[in-house]
C-alpha atoms as a PDB file:
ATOM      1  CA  UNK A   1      -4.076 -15.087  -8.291  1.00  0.00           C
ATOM      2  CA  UNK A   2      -0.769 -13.511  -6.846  1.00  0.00           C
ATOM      3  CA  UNK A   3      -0.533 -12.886  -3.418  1.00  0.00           C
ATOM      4  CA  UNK A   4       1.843 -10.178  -2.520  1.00  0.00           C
ATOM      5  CA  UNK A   5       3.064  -7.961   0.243  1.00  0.00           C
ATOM      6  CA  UNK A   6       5.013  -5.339   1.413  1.00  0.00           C
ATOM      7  CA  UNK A   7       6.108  -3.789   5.083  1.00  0.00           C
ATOM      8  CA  UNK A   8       7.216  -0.104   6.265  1.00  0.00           C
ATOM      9  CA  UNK A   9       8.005   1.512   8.798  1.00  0.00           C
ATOM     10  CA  UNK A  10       6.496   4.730  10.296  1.00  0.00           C
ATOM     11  CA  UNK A  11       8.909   7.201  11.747  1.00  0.00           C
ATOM     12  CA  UNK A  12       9.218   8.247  15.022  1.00  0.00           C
ATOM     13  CA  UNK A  13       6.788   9.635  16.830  1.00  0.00           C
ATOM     14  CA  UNK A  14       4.315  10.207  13.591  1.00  0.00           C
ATOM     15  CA  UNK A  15       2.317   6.447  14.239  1.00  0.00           C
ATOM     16  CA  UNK A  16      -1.177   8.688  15.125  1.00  0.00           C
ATOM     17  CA  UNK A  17      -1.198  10.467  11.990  1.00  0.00           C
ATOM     18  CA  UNK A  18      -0.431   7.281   9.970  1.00  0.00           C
ATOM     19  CA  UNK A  19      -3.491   6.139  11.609  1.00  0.00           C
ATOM     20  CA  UNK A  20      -5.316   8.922  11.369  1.00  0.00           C
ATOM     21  CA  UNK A  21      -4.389   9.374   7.286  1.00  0.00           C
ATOM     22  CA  UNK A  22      -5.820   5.836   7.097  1.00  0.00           C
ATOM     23  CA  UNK A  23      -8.809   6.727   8.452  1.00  0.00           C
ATOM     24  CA  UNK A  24      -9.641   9.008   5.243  1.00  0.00           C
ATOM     25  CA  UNK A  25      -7.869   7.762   2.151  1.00  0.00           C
ATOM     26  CA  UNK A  26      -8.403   9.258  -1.024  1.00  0.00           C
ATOM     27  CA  UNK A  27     -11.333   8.425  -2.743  1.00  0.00           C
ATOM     28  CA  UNK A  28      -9.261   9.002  -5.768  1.00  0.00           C
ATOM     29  CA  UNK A  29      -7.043   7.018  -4.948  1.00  0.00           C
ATOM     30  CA  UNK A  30      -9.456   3.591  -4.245  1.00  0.00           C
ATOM     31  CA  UNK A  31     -10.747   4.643  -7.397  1.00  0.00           C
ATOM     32  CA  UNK A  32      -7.627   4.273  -9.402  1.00  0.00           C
ATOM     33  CA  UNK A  33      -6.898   1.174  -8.121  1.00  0.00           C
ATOM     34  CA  UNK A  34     -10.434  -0.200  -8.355  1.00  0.00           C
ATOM     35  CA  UNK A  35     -10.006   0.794 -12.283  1.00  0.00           C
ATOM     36  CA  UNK A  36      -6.655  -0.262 -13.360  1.00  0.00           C
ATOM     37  CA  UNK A  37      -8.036  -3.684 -14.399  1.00  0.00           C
ATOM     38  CA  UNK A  38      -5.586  -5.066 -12.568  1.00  0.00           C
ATOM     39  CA  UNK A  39      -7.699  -7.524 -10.597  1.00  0.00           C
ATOM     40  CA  UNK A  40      -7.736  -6.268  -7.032  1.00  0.00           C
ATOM     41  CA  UNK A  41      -9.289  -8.489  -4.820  1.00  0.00           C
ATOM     42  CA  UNK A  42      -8.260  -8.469  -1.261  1.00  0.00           C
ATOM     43  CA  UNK A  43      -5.833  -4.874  -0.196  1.00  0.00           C
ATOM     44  CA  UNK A  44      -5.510  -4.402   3.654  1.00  0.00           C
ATOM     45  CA  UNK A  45      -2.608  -2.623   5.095  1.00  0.00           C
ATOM     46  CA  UNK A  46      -1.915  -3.678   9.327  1.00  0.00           C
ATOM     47  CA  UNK A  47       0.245  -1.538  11.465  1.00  0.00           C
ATOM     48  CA  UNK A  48       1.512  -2.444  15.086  1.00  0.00           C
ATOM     49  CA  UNK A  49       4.304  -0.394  16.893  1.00  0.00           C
ATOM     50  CA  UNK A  50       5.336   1.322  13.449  1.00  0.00           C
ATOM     51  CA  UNK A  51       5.492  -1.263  11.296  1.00  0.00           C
ATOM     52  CA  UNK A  52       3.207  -1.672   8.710  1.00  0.00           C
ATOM     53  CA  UNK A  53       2.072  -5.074   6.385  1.00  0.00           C
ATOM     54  CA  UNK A  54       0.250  -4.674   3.384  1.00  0.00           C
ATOM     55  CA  UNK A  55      -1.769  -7.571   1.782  1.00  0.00           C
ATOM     56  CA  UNK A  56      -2.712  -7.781  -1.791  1.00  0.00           C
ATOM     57  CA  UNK A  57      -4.703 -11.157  -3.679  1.00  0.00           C
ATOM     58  CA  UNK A  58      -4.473  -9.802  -7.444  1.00  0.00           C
ATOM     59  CA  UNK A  59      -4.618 -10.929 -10.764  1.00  0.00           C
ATOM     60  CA  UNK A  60      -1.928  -8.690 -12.171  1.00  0.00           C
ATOM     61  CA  UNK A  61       0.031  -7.474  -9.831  1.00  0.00           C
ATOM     62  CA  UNK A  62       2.024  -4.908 -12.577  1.00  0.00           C
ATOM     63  CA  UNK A  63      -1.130  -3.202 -13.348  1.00  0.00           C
ATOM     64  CA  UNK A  64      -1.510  -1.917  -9.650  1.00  0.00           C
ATOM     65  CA  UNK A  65       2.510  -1.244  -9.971  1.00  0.00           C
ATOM     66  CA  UNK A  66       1.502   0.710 -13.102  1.00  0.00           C
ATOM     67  CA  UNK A  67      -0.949   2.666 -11.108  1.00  0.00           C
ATOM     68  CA  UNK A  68       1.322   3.191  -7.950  1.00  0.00           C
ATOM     69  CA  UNK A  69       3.664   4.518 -10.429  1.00  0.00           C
ATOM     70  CA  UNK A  70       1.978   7.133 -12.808  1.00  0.00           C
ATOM     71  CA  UNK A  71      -1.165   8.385 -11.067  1.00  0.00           C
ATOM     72  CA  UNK A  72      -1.693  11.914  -9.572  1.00  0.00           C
ATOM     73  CA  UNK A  73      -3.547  10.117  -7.203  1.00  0.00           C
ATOM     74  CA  UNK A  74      -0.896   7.625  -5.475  1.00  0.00           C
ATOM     75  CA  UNK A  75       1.436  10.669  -6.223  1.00  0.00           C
ATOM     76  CA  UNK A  76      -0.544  12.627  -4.052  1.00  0.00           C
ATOM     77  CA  UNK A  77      -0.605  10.013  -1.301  1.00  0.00           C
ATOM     78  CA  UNK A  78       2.878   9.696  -1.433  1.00  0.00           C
ATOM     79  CA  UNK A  79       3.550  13.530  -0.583  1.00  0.00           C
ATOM     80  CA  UNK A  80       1.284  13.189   2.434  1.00  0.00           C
ATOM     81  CA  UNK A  81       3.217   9.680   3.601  1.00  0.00           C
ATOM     82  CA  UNK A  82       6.833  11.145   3.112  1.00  0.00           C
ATOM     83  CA  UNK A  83       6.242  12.675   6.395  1.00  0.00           C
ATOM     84  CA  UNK A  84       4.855   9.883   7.764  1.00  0.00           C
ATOM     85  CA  UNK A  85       6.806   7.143   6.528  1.00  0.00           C
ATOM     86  CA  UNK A  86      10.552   5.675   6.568  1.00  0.00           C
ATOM     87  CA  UNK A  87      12.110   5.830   3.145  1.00  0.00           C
ATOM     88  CA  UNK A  88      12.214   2.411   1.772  1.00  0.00           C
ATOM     89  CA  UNK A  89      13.859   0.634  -1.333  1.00  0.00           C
ATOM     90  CA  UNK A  90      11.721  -2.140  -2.528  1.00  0.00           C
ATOM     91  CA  UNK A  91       8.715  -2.841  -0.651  1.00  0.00           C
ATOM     92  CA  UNK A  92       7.186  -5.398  -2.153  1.00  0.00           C
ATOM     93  CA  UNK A  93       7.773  -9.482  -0.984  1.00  0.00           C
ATOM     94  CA  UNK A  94       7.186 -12.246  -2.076  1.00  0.00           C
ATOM     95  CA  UNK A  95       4.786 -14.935  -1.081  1.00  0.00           C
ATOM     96  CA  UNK A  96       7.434 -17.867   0.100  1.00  0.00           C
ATOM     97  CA  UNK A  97       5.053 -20.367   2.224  1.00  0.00           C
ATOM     98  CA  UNK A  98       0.820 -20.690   2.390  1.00  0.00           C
ATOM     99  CA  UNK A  99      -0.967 -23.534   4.384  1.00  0.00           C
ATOM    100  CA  UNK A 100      -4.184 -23.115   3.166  1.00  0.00           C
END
Protein backbone atom coordinates (compact mmCIF):
# COMPACT_ATOMS: atom_id res chain seq x y z
CA UNK A 1 0.00 0.00 0.00
CA UNK A 2 1.63 3.44 -1.00
CA UNK A 3 1.16 6.22 1.06
CA UNK A 4 1.43 9.48 -0.69
CA UNK A 5 0.89 13.18 -0.39
CA UNK A 6 0.84 16.37 -1.75
CA UNK A 7 0.50 20.24 -0.35
CA UNK A 8 -0.85 23.64 -2.04
CA UNK A 9 -1.37 26.64 -1.40
CA UNK A 10 -4.60 28.74 -1.69
CA UNK A 11 -4.20 32.26 -2.91
CA UNK A 12 -4.85 35.21 -1.23
CA UNK A 13 -7.79 36.05 0.10
CA UNK A 14 -9.83 33.00 -1.77
CA UNK A 15 -9.33 30.37 1.61
CA UNK A 16 -13.54 30.56 2.13
CA UNK A 17 -14.30 29.44 -1.21
CA UNK A 18 -11.65 26.65 -1.07
CA UNK A 19 -13.62 25.65 1.84
CA UNK A 20 -16.69 26.18 0.65
CA UNK A 21 -15.83 24.12 -2.92
CA UNK A 22 -14.92 21.32 -0.49
CA UNK A 23 -17.98 21.31 1.00
CA UNK A 24 -19.69 20.03 -2.41
CA UNK A 25 -17.26 18.09 -4.54
CA UNK A 26 -18.27 16.53 -7.57
CA UNK A 27 -20.00 13.50 -7.34
CA UNK A 28 -18.39 12.77 -10.60
CA UNK A 29 -15.52 13.27 -9.58
CA UNK A 30 -15.55 10.66 -6.22
CA UNK A 31 -16.92 8.51 -8.71
CA UNK A 32 -14.00 8.44 -11.02
CA UNK A 33 -11.73 7.91 -8.51
CA UNK A 34 -13.77 5.29 -6.66
CA UNK A 35 -13.65 3.40 -10.27
CA UNK A 36 -10.23 3.68 -11.58
CA UNK A 37 -9.27 0.39 -9.85
CA UNK A 38 -6.65 2.02 -8.53
CA UNK A 39 -7.11 0.96 -4.91
CA UNK A 40 -8.19 4.06 -3.03
CA UNK A 41 -8.36 3.56 0.43
CA UNK A 42 -7.86 6.47 2.67
CA UNK A 43 -8.07 10.37 0.50
CA UNK A 44 -8.43 13.39 2.93
CA UNK A 45 -7.24 16.75 1.94
CA UNK A 46 -6.45 19.34 5.43
CA UNK A 47 -6.13 23.02 4.99
CA UNK A 48 -4.90 25.56 7.75
CA UNK A 49 -3.99 29.27 6.91
CA UNK A 50 -3.84 28.40 3.02
CA UNK A 51 -2.03 25.57 2.92
CA UNK A 52 -3.41 22.50 2.05
CA UNK A 53 -2.14 18.47 2.74
CA UNK A 54 -3.58 15.80 0.93
CA UNK A 55 -3.39 12.13 2.15
CA UNK A 56 -3.71 9.15 -0.02
CA UNK A 57 -3.20 5.02 1.27
CA UNK A 58 -3.46 3.35 -2.36
CA UNK A 59 -2.63 0.41 -4.08
CA UNK A 60 -1.62 2.00 -7.35
CA UNK A 61 -0.95 5.20 -7.02
CA UNK A 62 -0.57 5.74 -11.22
CA UNK A 63 -4.05 4.67 -11.72
CA UNK A 64 -5.43 7.71 -9.64
CA UNK A 65 -2.54 9.79 -11.64
CA UNK A 66 -4.21 8.29 -14.74
CA UNK A 67 -7.50 9.57 -13.60
CA UNK A 68 -6.25 13.08 -12.37
CA UNK A 69 -4.90 13.27 -15.77
CA UNK A 70 -7.57 12.33 -18.48
CA UNK A 71 -11.00 12.71 -16.87
CA UNK A 72 -13.61 15.45 -17.68
CA UNK A 73 -14.28 15.16 -14.25
CA UNK A 74 -10.84 16.19 -12.42
CA UNK A 75 -10.65 18.51 -15.56
CA UNK A 76 -13.58 20.13 -14.45
CA UNK A 77 -12.37 20.49 -10.87
CA UNK A 78 -9.35 21.88 -11.97
CA UNK A 79 -11.10 24.93 -13.84
CA UNK A 80 -13.01 25.70 -10.66
CA UNK A 81 -9.52 25.44 -8.39
CA UNK A 82 -7.39 27.65 -10.85
CA UNK A 83 -9.06 30.45 -9.15
CA UNK A 84 -8.68 29.14 -6.02
CA UNK A 85 -5.40 27.70 -5.98
CA UNK A 86 -1.52 28.69 -6.36
CA UNK A 87 -0.04 27.21 -9.49
CA UNK A 88 2.15 24.41 -8.51
CA UNK A 89 4.79 22.10 -10.30
CA UNK A 90 4.77 18.71 -8.81
CA UNK A 91 2.57 18.15 -5.99
CA UNK A 92 2.95 14.97 -5.06
CA UNK A 93 5.69 13.74 -2.00
CA UNK A 94 6.92 11.17 -0.97
CA UNK A 95 6.44 9.18 2.17
CA UNK A 96 10.18 9.60 3.86
CA UNK A 97 9.51 8.49 7.70
CA UNK A 98 6.25 6.40 9.45
CA UNK A 99 6.27 5.30 13.20
CA UNK A 100 3.54 3.17 13.16
Amino acid sequence: MARIAFHLRIKPGKREAYRESHERVPEALESAYLTADAGLETYSVFESDGHVFGFMEIEHPERIKAVMADSEAQASWDDEMAAILQEADDIWMDEVYRMV
